[in-house]
PDB file of N, CA and C in Angstrom:
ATOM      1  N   UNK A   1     -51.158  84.824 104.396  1.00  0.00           N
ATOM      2  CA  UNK A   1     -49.895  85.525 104.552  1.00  0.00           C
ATOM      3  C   UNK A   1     -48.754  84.532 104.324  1.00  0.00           C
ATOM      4  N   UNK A   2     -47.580  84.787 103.432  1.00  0.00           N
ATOM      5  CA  UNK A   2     -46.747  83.768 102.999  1.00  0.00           C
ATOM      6  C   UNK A   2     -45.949  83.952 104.223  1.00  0.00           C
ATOM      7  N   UNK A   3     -45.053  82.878 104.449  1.00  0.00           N
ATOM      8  CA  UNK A   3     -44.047  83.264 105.667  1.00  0.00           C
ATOM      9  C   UNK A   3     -42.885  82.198 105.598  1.00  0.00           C
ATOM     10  N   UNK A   4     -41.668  82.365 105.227  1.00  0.00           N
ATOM     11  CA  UNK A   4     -40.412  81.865 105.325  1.00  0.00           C
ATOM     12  C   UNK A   4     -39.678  81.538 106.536  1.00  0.00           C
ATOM     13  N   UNK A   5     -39.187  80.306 106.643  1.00  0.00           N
ATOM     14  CA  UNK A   5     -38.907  80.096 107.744  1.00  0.00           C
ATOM     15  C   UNK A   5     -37.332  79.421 107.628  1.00  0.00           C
ATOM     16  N   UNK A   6     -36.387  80.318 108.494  1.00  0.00           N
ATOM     17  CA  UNK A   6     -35.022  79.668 108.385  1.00  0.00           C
ATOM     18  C   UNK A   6     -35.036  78.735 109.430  1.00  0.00           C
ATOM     19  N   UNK A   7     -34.053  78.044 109.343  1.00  0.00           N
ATOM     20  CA  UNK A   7     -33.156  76.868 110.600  1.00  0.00           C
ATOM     21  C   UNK A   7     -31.863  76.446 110.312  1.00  0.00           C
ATOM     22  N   UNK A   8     -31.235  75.488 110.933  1.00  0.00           N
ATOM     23  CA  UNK A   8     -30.054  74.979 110.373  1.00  0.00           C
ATOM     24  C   UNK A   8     -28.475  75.602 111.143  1.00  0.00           C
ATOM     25  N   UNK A   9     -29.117  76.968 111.964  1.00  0.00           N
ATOM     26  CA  UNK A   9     -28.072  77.740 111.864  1.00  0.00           C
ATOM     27  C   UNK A   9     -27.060  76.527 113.558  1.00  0.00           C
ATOM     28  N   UNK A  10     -26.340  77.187 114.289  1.00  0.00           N
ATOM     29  CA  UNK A  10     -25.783  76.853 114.955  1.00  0.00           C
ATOM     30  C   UNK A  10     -23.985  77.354 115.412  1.00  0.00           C
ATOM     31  N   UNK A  11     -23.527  76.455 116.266  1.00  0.00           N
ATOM     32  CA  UNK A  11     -22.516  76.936 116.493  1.00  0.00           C
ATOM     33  C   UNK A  11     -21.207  75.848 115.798  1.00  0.00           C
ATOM     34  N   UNK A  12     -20.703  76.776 115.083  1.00  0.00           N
ATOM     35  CA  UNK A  12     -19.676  75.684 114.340  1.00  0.00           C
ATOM     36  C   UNK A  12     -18.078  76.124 114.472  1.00  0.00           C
ATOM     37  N   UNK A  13     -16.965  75.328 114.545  1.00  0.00           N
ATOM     38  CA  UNK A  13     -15.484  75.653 114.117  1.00  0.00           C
ATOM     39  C   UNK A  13     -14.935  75.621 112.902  1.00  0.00           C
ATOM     40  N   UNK A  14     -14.187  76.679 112.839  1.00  0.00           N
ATOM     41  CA  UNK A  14     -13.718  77.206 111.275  1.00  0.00           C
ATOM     42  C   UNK A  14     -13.199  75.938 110.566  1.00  0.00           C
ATOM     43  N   UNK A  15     -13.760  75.789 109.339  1.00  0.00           N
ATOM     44  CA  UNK A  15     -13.384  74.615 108.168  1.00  0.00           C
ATOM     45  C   UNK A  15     -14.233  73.987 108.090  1.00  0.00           C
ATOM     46  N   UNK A  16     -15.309  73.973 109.269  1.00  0.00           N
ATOM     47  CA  UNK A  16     -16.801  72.938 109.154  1.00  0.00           C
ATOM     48  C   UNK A  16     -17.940  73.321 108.320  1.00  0.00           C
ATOM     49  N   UNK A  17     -19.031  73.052 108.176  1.00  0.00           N
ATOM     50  CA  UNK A  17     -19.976  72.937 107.466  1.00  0.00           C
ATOM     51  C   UNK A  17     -21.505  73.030 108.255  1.00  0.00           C
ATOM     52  N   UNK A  18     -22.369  73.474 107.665  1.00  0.00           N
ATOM     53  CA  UNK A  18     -23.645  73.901 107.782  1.00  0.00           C
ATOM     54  C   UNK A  18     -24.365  74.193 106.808  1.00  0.00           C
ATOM     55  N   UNK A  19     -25.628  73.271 106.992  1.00  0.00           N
ATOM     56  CA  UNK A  19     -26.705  73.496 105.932  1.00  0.00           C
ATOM     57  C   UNK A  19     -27.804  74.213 106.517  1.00  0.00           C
ATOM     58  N   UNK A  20     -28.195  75.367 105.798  1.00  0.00           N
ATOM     59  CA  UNK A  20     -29.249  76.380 106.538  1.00  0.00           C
ATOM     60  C   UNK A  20     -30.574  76.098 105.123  1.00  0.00           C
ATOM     61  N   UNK A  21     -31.746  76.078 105.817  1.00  0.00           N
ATOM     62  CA  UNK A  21     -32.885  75.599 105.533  1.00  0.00           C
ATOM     63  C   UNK A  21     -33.395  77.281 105.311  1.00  0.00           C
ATOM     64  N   UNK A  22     -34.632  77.238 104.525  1.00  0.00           N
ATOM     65  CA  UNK A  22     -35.686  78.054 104.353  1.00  0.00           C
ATOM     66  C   UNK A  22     -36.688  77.143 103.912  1.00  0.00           C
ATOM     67  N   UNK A  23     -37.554  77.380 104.852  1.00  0.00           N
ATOM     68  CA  UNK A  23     -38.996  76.664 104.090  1.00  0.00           C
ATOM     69  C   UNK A  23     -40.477  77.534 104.435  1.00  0.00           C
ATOM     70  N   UNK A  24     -41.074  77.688 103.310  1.00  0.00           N
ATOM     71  CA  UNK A  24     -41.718  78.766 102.590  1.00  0.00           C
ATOM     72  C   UNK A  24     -43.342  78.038 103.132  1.00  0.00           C
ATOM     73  N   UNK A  25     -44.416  78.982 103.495  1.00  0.00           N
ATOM     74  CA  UNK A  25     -45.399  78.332 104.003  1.00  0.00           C
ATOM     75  C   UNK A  25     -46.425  78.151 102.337  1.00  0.00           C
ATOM     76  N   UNK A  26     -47.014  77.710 102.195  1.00  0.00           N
ATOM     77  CA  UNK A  26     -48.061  77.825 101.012  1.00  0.00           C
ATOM     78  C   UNK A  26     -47.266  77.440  99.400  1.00  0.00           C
ATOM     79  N   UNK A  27     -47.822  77.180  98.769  1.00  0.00           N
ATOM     80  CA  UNK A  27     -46.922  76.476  97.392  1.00  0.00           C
ATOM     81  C   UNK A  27     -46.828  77.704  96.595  1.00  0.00           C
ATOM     82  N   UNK A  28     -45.793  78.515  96.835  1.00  0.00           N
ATOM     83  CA  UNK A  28     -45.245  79.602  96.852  1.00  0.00           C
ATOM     84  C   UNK A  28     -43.550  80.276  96.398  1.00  0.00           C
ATOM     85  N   UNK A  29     -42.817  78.917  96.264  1.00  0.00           N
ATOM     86  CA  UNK A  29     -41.735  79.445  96.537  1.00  0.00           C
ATOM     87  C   UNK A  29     -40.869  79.565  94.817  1.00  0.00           C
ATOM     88  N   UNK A  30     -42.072  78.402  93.906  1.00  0.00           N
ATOM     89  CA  UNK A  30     -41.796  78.643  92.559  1.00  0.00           C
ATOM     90  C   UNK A  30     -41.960  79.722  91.940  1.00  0.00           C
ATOM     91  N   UNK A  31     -42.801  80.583  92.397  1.00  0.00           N
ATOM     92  CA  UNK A  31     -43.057  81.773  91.709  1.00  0.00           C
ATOM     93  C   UNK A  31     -41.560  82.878  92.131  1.00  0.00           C
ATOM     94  N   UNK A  32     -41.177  83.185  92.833  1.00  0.00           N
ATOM     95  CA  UNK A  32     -39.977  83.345  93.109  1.00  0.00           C
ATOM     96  C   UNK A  32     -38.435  83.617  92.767  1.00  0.00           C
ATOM     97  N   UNK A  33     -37.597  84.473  92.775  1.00  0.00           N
ATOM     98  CA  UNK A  33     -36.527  84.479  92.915  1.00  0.00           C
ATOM     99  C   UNK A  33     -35.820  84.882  94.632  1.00  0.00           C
ATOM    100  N   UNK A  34     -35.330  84.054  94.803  1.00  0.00           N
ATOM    101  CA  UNK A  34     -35.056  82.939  96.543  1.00  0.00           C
ATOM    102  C   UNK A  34     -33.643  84.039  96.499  1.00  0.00           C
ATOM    103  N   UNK A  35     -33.201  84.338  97.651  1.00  0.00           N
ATOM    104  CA  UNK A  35     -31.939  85.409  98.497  1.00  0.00           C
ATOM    105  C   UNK A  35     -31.603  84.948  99.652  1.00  0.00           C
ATOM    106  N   UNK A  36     -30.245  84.848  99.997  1.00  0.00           N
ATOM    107  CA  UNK A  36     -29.790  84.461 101.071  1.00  0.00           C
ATOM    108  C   UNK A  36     -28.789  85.421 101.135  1.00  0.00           C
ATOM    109  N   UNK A  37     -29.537  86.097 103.080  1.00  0.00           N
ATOM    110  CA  UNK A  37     -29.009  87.638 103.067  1.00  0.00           C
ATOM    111  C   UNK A  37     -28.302  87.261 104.589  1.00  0.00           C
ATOM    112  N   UNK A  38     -27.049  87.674 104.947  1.00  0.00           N
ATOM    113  CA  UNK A  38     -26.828  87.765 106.400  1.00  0.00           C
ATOM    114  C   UNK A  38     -26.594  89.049 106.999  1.00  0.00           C
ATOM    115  N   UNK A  39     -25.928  88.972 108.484  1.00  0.00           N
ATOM    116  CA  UNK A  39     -26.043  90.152 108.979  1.00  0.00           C
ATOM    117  C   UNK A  39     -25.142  90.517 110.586  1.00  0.00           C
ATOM    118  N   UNK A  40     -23.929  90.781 109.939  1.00  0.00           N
ATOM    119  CA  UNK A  40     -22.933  90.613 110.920  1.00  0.00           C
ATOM    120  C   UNK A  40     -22.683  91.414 111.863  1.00  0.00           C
ATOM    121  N   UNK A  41     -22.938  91.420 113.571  1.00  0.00           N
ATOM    122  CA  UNK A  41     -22.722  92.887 114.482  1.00  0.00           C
ATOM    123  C   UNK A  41     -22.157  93.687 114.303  1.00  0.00           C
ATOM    124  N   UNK A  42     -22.932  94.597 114.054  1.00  0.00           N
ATOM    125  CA  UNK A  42     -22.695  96.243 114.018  1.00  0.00           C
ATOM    126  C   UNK A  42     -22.194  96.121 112.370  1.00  0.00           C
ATOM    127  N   UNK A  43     -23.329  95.320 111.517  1.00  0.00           N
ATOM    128  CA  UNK A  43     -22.508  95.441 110.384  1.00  0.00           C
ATOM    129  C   UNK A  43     -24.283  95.920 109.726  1.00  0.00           C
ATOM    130  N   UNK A  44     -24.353  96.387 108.552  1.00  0.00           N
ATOM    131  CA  UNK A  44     -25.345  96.367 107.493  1.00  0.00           C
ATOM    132  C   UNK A  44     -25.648  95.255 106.842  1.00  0.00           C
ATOM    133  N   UNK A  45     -26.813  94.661 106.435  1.00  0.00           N
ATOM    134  CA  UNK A  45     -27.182  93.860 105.480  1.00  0.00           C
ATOM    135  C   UNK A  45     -26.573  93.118 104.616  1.00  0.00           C
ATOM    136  N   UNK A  46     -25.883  91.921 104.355  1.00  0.00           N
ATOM    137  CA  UNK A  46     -25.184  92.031 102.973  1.00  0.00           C
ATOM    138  C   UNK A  46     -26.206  90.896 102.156  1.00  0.00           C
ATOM    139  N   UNK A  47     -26.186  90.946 100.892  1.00  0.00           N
ATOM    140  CA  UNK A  47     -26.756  89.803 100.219  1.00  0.00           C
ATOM    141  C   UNK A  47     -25.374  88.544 100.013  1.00  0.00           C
ATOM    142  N   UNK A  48     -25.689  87.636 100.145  1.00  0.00           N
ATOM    143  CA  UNK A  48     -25.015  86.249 100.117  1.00  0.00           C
ATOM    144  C   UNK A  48     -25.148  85.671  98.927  1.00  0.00           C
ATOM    145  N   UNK A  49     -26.709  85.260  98.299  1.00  0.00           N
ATOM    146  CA  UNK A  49     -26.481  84.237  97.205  1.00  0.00           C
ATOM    147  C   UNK A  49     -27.874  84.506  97.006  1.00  0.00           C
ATOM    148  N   UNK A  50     -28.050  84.349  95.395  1.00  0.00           N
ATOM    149  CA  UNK A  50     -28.939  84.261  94.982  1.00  0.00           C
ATOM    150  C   UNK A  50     -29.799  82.942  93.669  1.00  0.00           C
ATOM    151  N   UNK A  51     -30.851  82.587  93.429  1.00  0.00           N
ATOM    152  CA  UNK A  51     -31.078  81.569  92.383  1.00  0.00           C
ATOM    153  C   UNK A  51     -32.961  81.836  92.160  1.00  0.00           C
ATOM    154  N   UNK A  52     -32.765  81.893  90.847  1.00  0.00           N
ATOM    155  CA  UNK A  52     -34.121  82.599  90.223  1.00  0.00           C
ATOM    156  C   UNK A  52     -34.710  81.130  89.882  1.00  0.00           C
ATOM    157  N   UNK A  53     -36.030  81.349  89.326  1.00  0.00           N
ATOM    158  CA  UNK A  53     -36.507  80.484  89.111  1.00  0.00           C
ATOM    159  C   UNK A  53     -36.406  78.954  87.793  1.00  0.00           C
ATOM    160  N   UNK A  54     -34.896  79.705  87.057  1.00  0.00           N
ATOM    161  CA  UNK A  54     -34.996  78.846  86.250  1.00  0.00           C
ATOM    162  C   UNK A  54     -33.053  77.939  86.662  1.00  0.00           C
ATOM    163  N   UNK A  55     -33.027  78.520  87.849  1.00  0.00           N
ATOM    164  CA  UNK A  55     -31.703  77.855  88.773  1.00  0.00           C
ATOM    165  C   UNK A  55     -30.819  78.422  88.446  1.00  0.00           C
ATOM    166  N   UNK A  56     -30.748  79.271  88.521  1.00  0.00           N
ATOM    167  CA  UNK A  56     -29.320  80.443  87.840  1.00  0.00           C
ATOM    168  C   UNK A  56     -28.644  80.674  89.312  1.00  0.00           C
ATOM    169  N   UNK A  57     -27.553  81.173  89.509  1.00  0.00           N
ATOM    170  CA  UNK A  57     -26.993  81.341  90.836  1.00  0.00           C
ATOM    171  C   UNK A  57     -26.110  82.031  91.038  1.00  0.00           C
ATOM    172  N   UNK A  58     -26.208  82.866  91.881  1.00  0.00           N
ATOM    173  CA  UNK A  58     -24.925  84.101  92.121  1.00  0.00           C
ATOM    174  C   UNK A  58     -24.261  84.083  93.281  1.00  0.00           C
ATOM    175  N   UNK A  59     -23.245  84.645  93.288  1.00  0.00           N
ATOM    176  CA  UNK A  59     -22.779  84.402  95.237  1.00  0.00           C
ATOM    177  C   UNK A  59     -21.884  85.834  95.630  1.00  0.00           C
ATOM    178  N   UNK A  60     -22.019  85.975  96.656  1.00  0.00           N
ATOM    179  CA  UNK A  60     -20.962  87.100  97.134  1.00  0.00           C
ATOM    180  C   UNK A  60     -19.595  86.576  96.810  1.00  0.00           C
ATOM    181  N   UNK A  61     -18.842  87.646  96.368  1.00  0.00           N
ATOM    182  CA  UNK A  61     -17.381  86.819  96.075  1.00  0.00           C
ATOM    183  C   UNK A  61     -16.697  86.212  97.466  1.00  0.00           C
ATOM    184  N   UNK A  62     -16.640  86.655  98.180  1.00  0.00           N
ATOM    185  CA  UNK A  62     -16.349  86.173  99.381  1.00  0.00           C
ATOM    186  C   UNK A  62     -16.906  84.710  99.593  1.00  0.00           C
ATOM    187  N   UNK A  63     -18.045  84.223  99.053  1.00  0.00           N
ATOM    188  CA  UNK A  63     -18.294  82.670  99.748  1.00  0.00           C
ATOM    189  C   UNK A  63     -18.507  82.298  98.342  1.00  0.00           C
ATOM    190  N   UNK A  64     -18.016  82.535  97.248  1.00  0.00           N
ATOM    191  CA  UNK A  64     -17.896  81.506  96.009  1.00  0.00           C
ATOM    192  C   UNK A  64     -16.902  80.372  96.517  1.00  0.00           C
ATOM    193  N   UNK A  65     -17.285  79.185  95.842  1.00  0.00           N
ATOM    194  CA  UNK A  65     -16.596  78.069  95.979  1.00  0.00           C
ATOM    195  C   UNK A  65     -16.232  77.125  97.219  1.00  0.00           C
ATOM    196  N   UNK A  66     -17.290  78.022  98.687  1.00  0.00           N
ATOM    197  CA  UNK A  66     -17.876  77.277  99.942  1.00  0.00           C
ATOM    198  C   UNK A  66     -19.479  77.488  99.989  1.00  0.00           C
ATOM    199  N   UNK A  67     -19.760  78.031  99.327  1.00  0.00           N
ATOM    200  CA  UNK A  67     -21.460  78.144  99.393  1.00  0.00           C
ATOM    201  C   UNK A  67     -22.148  77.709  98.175  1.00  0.00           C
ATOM    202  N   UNK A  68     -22.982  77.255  98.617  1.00  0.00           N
ATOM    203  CA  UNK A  68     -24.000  76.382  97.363  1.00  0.00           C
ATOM    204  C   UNK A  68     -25.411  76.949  97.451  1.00  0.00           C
ATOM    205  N   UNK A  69     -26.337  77.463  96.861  1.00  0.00           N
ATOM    206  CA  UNK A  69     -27.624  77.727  97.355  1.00  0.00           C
ATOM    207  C   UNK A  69     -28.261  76.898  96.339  1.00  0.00           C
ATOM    208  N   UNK A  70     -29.724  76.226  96.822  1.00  0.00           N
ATOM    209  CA  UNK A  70     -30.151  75.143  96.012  1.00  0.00           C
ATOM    210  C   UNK A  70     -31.461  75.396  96.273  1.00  0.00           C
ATOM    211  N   UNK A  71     -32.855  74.660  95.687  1.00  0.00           N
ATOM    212  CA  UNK A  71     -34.004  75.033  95.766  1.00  0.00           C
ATOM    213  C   UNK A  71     -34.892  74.069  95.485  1.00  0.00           C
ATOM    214  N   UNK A  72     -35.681  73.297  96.365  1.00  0.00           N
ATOM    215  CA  UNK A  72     -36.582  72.134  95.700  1.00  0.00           C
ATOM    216  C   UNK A  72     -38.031  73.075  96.211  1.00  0.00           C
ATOM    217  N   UNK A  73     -38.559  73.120  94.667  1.00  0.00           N
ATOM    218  CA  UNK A  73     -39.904  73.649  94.827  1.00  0.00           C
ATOM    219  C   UNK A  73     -41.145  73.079  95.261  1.00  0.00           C
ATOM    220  N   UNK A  74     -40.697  71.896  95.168  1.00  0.00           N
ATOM    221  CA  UNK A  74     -41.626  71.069  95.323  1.00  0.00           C
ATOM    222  C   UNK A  74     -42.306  70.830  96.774  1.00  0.00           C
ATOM    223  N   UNK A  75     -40.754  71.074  97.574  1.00  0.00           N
ATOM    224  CA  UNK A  75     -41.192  71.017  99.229  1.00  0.00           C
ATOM    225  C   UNK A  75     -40.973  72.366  99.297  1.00  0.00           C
ATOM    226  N   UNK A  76     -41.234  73.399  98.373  1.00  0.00           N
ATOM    227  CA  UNK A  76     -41.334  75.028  99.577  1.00  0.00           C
ATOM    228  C   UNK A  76     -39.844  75.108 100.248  1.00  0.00           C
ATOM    229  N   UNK A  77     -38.849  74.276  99.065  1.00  0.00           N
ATOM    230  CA  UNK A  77     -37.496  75.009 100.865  1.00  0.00           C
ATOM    231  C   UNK A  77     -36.560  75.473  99.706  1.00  0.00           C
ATOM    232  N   UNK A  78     -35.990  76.300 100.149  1.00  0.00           N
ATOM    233  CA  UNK A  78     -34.641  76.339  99.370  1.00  0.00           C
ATOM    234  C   UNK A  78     -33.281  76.415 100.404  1.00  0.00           C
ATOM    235  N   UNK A  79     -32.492  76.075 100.529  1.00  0.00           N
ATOM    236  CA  UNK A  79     -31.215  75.756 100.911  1.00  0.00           C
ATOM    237  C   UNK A  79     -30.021  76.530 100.831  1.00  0.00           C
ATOM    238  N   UNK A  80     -29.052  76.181 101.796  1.00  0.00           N
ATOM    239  CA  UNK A  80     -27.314  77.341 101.978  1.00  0.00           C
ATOM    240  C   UNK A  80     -26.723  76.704 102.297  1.00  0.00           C
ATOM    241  N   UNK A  81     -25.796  75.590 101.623  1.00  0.00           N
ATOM    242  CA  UNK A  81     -25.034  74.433 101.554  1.00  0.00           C
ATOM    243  C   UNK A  81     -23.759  75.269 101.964  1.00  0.00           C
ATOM    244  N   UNK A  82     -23.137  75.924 103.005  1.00  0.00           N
ATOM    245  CA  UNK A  82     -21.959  76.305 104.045  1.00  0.00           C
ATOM    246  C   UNK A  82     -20.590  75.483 104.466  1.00  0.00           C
ATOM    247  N   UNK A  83     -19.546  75.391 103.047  1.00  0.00           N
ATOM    248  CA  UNK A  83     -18.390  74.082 103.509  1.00  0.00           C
ATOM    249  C   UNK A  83     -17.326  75.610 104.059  1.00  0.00           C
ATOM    250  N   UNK A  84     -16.608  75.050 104.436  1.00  0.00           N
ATOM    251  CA  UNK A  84     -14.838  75.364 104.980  1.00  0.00           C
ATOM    252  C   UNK A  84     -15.199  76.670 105.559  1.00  0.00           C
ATOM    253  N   UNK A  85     -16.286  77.134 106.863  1.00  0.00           N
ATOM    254  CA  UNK A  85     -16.767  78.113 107.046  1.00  0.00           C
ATOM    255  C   UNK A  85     -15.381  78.901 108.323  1.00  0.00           C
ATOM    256  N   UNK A  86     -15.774  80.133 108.021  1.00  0.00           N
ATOM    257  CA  UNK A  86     -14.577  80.814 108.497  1.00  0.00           C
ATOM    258  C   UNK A  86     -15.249  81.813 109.765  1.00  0.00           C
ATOM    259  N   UNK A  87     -14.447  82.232 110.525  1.00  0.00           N
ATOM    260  CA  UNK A  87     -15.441  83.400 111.396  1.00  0.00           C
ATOM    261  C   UNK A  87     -15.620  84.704 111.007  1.00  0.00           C
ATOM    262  N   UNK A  88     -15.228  84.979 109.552  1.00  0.00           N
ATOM    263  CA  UNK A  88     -16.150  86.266 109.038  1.00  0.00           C
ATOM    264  C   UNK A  88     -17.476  86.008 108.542  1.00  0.00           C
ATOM    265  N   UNK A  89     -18.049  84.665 108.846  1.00  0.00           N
ATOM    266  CA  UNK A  89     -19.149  84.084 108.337  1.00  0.00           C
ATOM    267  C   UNK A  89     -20.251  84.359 109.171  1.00  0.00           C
ATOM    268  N   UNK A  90     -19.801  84.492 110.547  1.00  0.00           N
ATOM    269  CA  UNK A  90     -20.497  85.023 111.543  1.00  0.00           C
ATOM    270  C   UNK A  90     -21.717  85.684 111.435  1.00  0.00           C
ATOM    271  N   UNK A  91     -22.473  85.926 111.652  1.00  0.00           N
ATOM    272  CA  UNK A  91     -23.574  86.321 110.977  1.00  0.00           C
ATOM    273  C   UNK A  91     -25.100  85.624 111.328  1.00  0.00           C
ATOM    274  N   UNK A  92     -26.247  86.561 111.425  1.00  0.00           N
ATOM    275  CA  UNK A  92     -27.427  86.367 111.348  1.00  0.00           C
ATOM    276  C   UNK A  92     -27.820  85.839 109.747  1.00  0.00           C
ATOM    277  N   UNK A  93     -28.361  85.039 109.619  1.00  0.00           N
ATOM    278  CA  UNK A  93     -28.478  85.085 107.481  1.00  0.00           C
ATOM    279  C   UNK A  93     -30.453  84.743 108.040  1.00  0.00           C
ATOM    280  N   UNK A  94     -30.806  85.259 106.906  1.00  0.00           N
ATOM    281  CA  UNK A  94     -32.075  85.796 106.372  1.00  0.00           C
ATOM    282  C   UNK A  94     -32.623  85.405 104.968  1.00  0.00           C
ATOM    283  N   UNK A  95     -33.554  84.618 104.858  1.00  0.00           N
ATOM    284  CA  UNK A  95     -33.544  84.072 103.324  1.00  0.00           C
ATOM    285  C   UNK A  95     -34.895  85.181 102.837  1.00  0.00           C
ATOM    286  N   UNK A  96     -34.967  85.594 101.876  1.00  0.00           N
ATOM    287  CA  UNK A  96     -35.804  86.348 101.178  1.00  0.00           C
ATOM    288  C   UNK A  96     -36.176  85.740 100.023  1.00  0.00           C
ATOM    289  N   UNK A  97     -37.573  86.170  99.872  1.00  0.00           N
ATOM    290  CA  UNK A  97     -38.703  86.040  98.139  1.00  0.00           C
ATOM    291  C   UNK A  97     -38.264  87.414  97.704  1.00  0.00           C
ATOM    292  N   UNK A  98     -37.748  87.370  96.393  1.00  0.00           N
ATOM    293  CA  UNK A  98     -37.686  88.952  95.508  1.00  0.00           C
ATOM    294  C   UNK A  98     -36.879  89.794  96.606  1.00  0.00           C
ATOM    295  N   UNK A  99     -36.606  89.572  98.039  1.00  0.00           N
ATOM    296  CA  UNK A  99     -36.709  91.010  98.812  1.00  0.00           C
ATOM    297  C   UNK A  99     -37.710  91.766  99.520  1.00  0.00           C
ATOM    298  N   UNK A 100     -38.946  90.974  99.400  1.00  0.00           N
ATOM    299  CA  UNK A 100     -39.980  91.888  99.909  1.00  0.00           C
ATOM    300  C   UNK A 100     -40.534  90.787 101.469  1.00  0.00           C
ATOM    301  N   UNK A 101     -40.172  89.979 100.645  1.00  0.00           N
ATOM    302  CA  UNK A 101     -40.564  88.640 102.043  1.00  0.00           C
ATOM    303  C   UNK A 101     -39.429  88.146 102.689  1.00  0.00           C
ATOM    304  N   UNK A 102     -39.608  88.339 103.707  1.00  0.00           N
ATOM    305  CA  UNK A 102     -38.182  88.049 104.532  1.00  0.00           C
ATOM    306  C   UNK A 102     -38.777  86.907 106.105  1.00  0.00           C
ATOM    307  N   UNK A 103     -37.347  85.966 106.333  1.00  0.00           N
ATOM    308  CA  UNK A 103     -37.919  85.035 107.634  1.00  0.00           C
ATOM    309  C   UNK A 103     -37.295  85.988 108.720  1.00  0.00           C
ATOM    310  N   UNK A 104     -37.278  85.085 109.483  1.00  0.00           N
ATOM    311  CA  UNK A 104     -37.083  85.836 110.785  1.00  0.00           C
ATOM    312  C   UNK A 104     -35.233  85.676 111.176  1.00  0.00           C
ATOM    313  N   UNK A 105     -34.696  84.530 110.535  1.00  0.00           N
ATOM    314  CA  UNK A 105     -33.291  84.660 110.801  1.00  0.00           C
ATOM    315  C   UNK A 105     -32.679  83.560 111.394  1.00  0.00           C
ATOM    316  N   UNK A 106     -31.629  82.685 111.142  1.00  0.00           N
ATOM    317  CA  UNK A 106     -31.136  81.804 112.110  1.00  0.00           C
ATOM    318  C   UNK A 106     -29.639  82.435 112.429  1.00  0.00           C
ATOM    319  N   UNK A 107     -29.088  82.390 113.634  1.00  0.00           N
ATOM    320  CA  UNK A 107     -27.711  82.733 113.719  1.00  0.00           C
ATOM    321  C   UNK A 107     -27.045  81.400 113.564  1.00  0.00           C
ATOM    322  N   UNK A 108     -25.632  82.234 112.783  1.00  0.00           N
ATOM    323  CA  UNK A 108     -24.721  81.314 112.563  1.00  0.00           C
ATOM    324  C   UNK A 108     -23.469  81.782 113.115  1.00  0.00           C
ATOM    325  N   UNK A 109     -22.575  81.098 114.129  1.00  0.00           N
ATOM    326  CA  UNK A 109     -21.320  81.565 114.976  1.00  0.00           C
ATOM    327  C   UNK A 109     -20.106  80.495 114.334  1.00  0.00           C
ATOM    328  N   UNK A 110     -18.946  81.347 113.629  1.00  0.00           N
ATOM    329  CA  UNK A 110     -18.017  80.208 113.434  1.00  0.00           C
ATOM    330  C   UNK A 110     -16.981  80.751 114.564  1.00  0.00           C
ATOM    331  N   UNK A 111     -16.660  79.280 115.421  1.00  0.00           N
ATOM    332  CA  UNK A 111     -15.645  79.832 116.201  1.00  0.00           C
ATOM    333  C   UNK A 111     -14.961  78.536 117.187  1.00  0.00           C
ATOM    334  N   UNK A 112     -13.507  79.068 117.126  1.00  0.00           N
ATOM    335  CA  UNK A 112     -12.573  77.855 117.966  1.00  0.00           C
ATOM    336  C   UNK A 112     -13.150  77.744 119.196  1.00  0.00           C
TER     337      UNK A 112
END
């Protein structure tokens, strides 16, 4: 059974930074197109960022140009490089394979 595992998350103040981890159990994560999904109270799902297997990369317009998503296959992790973070950032985030494989979630709190 493959299984993704977030971390990284924590409690941060607006303008700071956080790097959120996914690391993928089994040599698994090349086959892949990697999603970084969050999930804000009393809010729906949103997708965040995405990067396929040949490093292509998309982002919610909202976190273009503070979010980075990155991917070393080699160690099973792919990455959510989080600069000048704001408190609409707030949020549970969720890294996904394709969408069908999902971790369990790290929370992330931006706040004075």
């Amino acid at each position: 059974q493959v299984q993704l595992v977030e971390s990284g998350g924590g409690l941060v103040q607006p303008g700071r930074s956080l790097r959120l981890s996914c690391a993928a159990s089994g040599n698994i994560l090349s086959n892949y197109n990697m999603y970084w999904y969050r999930q804000a109270p009393g809010k729906s799902r949103e997708w965040v960022a995405y990067i396929n297997q040949f490093r292509n990369t998309d982002y919610l317009d909202s976190v273009k140009g503070r979010f980075t998503i990155s991917r070393e296959d080699a160690k099973n992790t792919m990455y959510l490089q989080m600069n000048n973070l704001k408190p609409e950032d707030t949020a549970v985030y969720y890294c996904s394979a394709d969408g069908k494989i999902w971790g369990q979630g790290t929370q992330v709190t931006v706040s004075s």
